[in-house]
N, C-alpha and C. Protein backbone atom coordinates (compact mmCIF):
# COMPACT_ATOMS: atom_id res chain seq x y z
N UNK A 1 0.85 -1.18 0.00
CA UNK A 1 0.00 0.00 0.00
C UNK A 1 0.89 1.23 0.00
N UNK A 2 0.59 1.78 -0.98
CA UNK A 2 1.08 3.57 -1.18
C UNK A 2 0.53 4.22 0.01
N UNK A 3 0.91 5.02 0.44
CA UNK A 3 0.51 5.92 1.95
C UNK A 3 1.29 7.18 1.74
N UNK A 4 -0.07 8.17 2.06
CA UNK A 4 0.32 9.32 2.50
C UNK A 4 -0.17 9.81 3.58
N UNK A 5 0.76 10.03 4.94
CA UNK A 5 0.17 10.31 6.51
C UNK A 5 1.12 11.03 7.21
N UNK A 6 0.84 12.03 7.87
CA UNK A 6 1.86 13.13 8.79
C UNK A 6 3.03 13.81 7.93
N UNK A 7 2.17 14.17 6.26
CA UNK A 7 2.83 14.63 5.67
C UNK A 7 4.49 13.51 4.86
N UNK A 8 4.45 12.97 5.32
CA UNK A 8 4.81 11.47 4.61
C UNK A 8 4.66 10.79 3.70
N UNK A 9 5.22 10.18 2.45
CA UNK A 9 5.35 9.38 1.61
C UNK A 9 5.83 7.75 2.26
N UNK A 10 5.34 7.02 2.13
CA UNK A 10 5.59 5.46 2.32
C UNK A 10 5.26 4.50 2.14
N UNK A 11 5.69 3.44 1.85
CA UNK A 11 5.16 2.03 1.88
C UNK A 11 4.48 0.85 2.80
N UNK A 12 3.62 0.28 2.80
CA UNK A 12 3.47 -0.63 3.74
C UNK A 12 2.53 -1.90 3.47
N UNK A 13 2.64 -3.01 4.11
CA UNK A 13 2.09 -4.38 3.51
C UNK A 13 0.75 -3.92 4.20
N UNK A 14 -0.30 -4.85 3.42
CA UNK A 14 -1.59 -4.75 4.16
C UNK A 14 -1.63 -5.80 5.52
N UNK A 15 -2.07 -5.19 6.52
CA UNK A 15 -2.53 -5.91 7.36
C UNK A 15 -3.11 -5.62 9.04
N UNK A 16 -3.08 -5.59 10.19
CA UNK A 16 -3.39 -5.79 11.32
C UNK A 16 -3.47 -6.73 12.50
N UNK A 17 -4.55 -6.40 13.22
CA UNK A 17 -4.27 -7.25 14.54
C UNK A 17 -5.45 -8.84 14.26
N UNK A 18 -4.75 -9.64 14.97
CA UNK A 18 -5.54 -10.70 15.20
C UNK A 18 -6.57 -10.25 16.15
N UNK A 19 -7.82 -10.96 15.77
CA UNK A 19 -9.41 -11.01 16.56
C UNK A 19 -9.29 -11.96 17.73
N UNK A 20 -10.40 -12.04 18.89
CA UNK A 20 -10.17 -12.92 19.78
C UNK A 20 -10.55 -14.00 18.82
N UNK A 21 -9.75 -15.31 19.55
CA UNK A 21 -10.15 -16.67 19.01
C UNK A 21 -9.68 -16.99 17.21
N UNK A 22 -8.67 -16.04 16.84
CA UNK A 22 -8.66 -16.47 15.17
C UNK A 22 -6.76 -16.22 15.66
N UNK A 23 -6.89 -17.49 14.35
CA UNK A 23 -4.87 -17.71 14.29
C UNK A 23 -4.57 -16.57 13.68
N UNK A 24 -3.37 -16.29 13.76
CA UNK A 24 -2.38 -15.48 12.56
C UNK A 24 -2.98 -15.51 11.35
N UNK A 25 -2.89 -16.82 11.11
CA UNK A 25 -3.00 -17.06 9.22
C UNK A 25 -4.61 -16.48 8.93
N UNK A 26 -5.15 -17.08 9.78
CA UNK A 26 -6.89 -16.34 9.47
C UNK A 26 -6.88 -14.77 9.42
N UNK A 27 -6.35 -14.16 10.53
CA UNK A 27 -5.89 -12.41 10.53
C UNK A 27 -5.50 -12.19 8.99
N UNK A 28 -4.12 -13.09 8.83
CA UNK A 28 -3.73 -12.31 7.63
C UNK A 28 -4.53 -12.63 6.64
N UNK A 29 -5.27 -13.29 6.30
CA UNK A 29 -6.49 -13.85 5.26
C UNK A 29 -7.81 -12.79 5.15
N UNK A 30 -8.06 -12.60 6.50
CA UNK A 30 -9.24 -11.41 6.72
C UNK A 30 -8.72 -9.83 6.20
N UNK A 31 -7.20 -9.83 6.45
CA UNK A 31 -7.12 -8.39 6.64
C UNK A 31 -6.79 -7.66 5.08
N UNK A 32 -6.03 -9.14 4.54
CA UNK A 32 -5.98 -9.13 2.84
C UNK A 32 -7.46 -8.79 2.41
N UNK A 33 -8.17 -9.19 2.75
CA UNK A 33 -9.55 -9.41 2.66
C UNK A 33 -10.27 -7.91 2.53
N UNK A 34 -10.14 -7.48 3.55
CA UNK A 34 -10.57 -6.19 4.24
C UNK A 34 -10.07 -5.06 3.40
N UNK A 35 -9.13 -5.25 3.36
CA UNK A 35 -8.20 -4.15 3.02
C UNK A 35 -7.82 -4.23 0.96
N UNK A 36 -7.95 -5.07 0.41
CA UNK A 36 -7.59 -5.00 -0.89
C UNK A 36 -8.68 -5.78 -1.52
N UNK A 37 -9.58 -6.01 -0.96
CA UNK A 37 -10.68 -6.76 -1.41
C UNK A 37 -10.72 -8.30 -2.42
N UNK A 38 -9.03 -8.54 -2.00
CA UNK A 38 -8.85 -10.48 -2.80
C UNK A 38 -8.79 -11.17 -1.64
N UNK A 39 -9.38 -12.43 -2.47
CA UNK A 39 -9.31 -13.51 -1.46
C UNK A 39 -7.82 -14.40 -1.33
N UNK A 40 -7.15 -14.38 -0.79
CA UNK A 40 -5.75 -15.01 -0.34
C UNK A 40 -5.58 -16.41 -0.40
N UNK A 41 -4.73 -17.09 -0.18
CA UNK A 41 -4.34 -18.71 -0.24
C UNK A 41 -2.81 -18.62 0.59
N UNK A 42 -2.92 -18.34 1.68
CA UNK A 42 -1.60 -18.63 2.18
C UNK A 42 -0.43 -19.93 1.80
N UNK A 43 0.77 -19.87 1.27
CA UNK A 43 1.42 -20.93 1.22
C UNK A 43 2.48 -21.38 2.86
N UNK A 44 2.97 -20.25 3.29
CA UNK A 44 3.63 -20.61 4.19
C UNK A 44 3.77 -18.99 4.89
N UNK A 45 4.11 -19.02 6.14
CA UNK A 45 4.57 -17.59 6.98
C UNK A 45 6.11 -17.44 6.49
N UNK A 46 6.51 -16.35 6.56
CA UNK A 46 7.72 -15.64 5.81
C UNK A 46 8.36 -14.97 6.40
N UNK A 47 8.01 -14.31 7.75
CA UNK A 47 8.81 -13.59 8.72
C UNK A 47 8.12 -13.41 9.88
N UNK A 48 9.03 -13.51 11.22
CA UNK A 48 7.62 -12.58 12.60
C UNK A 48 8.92 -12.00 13.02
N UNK A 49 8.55 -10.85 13.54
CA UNK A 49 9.55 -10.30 14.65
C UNK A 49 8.96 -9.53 15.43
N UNK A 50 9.62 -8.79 16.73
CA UNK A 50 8.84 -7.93 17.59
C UNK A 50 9.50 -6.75 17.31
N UNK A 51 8.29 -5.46 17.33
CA UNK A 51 8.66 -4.67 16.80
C UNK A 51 9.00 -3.92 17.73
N UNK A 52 9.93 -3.40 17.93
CA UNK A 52 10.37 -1.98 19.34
C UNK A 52 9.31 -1.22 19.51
N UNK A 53 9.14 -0.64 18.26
CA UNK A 53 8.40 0.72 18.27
C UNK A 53 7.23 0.62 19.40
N UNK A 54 6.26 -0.72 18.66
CA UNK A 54 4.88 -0.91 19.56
C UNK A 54 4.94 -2.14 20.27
N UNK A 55 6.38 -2.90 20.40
CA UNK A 55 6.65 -4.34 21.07
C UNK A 55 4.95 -4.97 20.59
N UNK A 56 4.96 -5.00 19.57
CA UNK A 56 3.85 -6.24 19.17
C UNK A 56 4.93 -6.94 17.81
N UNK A 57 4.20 -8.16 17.93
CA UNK A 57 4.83 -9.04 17.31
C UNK A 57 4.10 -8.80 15.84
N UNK A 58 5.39 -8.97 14.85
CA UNK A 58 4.59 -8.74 13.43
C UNK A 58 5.03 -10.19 12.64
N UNK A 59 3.52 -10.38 12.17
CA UNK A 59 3.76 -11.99 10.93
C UNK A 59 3.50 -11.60 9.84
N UNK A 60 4.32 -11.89 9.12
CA UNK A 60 3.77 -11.83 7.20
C UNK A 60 3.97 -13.10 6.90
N UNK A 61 3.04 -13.17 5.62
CA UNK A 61 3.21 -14.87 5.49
C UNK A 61 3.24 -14.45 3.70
N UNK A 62 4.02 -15.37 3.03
CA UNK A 62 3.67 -15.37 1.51
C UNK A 62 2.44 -15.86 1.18
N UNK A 63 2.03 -15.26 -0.04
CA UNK A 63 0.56 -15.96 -0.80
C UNK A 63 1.15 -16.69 -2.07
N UNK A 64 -0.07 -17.59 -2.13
CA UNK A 64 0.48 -19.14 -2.94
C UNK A 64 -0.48 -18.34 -4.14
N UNK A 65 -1.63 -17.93 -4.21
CA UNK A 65 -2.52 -17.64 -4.91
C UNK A 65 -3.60 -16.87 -4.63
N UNK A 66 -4.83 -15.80 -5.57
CA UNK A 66 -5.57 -14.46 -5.40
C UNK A 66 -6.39 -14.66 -5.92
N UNK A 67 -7.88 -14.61 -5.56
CA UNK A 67 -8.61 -13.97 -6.87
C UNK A 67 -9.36 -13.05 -6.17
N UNK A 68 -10.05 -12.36 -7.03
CA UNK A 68 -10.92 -11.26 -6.54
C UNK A 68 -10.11 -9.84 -7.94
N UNK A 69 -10.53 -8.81 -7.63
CA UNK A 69 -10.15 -7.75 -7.98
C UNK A 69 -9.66 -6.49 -7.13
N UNK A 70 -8.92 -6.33 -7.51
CA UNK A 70 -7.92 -5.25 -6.09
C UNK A 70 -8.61 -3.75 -6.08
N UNK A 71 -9.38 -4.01 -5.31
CA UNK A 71 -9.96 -2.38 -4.57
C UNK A 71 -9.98 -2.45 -3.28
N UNK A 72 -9.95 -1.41 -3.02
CA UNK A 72 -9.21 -0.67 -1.95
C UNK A 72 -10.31 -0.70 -0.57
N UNK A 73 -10.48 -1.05 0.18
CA UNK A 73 -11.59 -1.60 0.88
C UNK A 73 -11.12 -1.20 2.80
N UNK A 74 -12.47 -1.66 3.72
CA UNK A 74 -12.23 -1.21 4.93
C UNK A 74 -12.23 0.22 5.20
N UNK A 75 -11.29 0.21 6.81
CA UNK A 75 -11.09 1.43 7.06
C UNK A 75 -10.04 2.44 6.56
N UNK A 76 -9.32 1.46 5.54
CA UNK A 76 -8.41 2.58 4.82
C UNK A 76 -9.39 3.40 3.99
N UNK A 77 -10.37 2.83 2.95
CA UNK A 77 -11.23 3.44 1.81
C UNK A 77 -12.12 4.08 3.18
N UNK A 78 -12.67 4.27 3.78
CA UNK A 78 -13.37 4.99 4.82
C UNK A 78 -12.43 6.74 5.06
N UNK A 79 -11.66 5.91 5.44
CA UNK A 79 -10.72 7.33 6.12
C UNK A 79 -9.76 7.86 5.01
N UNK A 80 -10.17 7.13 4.13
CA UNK A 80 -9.14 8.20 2.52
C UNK A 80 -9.05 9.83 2.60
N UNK A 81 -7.94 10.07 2.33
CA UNK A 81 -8.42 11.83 2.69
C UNK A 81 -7.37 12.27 2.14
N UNK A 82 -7.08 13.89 1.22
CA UNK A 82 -5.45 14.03 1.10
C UNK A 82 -4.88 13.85 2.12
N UNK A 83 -5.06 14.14 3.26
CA UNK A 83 -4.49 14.16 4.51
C UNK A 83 -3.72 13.02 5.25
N UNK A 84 -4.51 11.67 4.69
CA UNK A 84 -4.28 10.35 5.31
C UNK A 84 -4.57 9.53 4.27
N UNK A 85 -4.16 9.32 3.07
CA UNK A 85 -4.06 8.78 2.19
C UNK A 85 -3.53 7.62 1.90
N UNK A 86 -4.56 6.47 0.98
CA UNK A 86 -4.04 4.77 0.84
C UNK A 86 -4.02 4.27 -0.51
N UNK A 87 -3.10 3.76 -1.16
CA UNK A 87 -3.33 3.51 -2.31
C UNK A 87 -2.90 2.28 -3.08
N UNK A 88 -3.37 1.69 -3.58
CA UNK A 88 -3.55 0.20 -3.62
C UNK A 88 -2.22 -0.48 -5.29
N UNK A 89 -1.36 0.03 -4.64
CA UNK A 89 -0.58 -0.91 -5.57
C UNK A 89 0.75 -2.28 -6.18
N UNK A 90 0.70 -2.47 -7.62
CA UNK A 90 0.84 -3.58 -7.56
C UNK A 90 2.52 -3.51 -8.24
N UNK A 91 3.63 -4.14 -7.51
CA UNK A 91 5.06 -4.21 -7.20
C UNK A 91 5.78 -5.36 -7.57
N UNK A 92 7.12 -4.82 -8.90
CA UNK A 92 7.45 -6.13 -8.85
C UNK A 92 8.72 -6.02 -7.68
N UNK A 93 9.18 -7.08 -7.15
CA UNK A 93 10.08 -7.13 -6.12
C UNK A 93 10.99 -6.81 -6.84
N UNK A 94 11.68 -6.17 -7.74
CA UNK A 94 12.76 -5.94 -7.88
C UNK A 94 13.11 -4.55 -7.62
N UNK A 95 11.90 -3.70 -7.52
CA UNK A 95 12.01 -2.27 -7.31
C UNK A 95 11.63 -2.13 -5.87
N UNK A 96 11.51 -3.12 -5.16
CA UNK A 96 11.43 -2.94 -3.72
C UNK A 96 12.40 -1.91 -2.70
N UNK A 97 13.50 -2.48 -3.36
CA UNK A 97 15.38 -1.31 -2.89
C UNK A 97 14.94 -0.04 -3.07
N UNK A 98 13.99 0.59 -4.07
CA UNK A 98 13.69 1.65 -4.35
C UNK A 98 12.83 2.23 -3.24
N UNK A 99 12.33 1.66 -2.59
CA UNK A 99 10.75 2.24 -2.05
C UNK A 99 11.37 2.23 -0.40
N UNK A 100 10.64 3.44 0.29
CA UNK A 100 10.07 3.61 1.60
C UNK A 100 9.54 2.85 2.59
N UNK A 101 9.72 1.35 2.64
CA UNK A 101 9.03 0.35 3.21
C UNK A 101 9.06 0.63 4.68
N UNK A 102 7.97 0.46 5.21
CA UNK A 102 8.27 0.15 6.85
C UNK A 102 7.28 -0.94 6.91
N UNK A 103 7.98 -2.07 8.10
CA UNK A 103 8.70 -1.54 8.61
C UNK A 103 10.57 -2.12 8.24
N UNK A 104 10.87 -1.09 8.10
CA UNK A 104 12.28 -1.38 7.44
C UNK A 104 12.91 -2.63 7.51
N UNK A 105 12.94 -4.01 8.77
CA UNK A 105 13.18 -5.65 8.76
C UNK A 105 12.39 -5.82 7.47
N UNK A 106 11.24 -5.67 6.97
CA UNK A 106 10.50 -6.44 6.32
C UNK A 106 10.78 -5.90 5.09
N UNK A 107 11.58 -4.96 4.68
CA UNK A 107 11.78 -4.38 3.45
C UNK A 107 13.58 -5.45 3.33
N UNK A 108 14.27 -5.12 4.34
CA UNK A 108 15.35 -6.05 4.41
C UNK A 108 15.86 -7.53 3.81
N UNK A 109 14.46 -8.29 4.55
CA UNK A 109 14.05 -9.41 4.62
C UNK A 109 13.60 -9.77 3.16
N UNK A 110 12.67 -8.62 2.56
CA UNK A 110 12.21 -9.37 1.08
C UNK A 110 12.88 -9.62 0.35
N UNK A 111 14.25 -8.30 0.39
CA UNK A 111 15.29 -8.08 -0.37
C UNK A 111 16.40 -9.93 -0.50
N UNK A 112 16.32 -10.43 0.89
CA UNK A 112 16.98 -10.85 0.83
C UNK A 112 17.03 -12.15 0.44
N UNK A 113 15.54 -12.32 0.77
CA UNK A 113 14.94 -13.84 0.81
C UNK A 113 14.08 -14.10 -0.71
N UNK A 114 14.01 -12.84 -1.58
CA UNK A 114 12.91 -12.81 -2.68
C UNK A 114 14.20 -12.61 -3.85
């Protein structure tokens, strides 16, 4: 996701917090869900670490496979604004080195492992 917030340009994967009673993999399935409006196929998890900033633990997992059509959905399309801005696009990993990613492990990590 393209982002513009606190006057900021940046990057960031879609996602959030787990619900009571749902795994990781379901979170990240819902929030793909929520947020870009495809349906996901997890193949395997791809990184967790704890993050300083908010000491919560972050999981990304790779996708095996998508369908649906990518619009922009949830409370990002709710709270769209110049001000706080989300924008839904599609990256080949090779221009990843190029981009603003946070949080910066996970920009590291793609680089290294993709």
């Amino acid at each position: 996701m393209k982002r513009f917030h606190n006057a900021q340009h940046y990057y960031a994967l879609p996602g959030g917090g787990v619900e009571d009673n749902e795994l990781p993999c379901e979170a990240a399935i819902r929030e793909a869900r929520e947020e870009t409006s495809l349906k996901v196929v997890l193949v395997k998890k791809f990184i967790s670490f704890v993050d300083h900033r908010d000491n919560r633990i972050h999981l990304y997992f790779f996708v095996k496979s998508f369908t649906g059509k990518l619009k922009l959905g949830g409370i990002e399309a709710l709270k769209n604004s110049p001000a706080n801005h989300y924008e839904l696009v599609w990256m080949d990993v090779k221009n990843i080195s190029k981009l603003k990613l946070y949080p910066l492990k996970i920009k590291k990590d793609i680089l290294k492992k993709c």
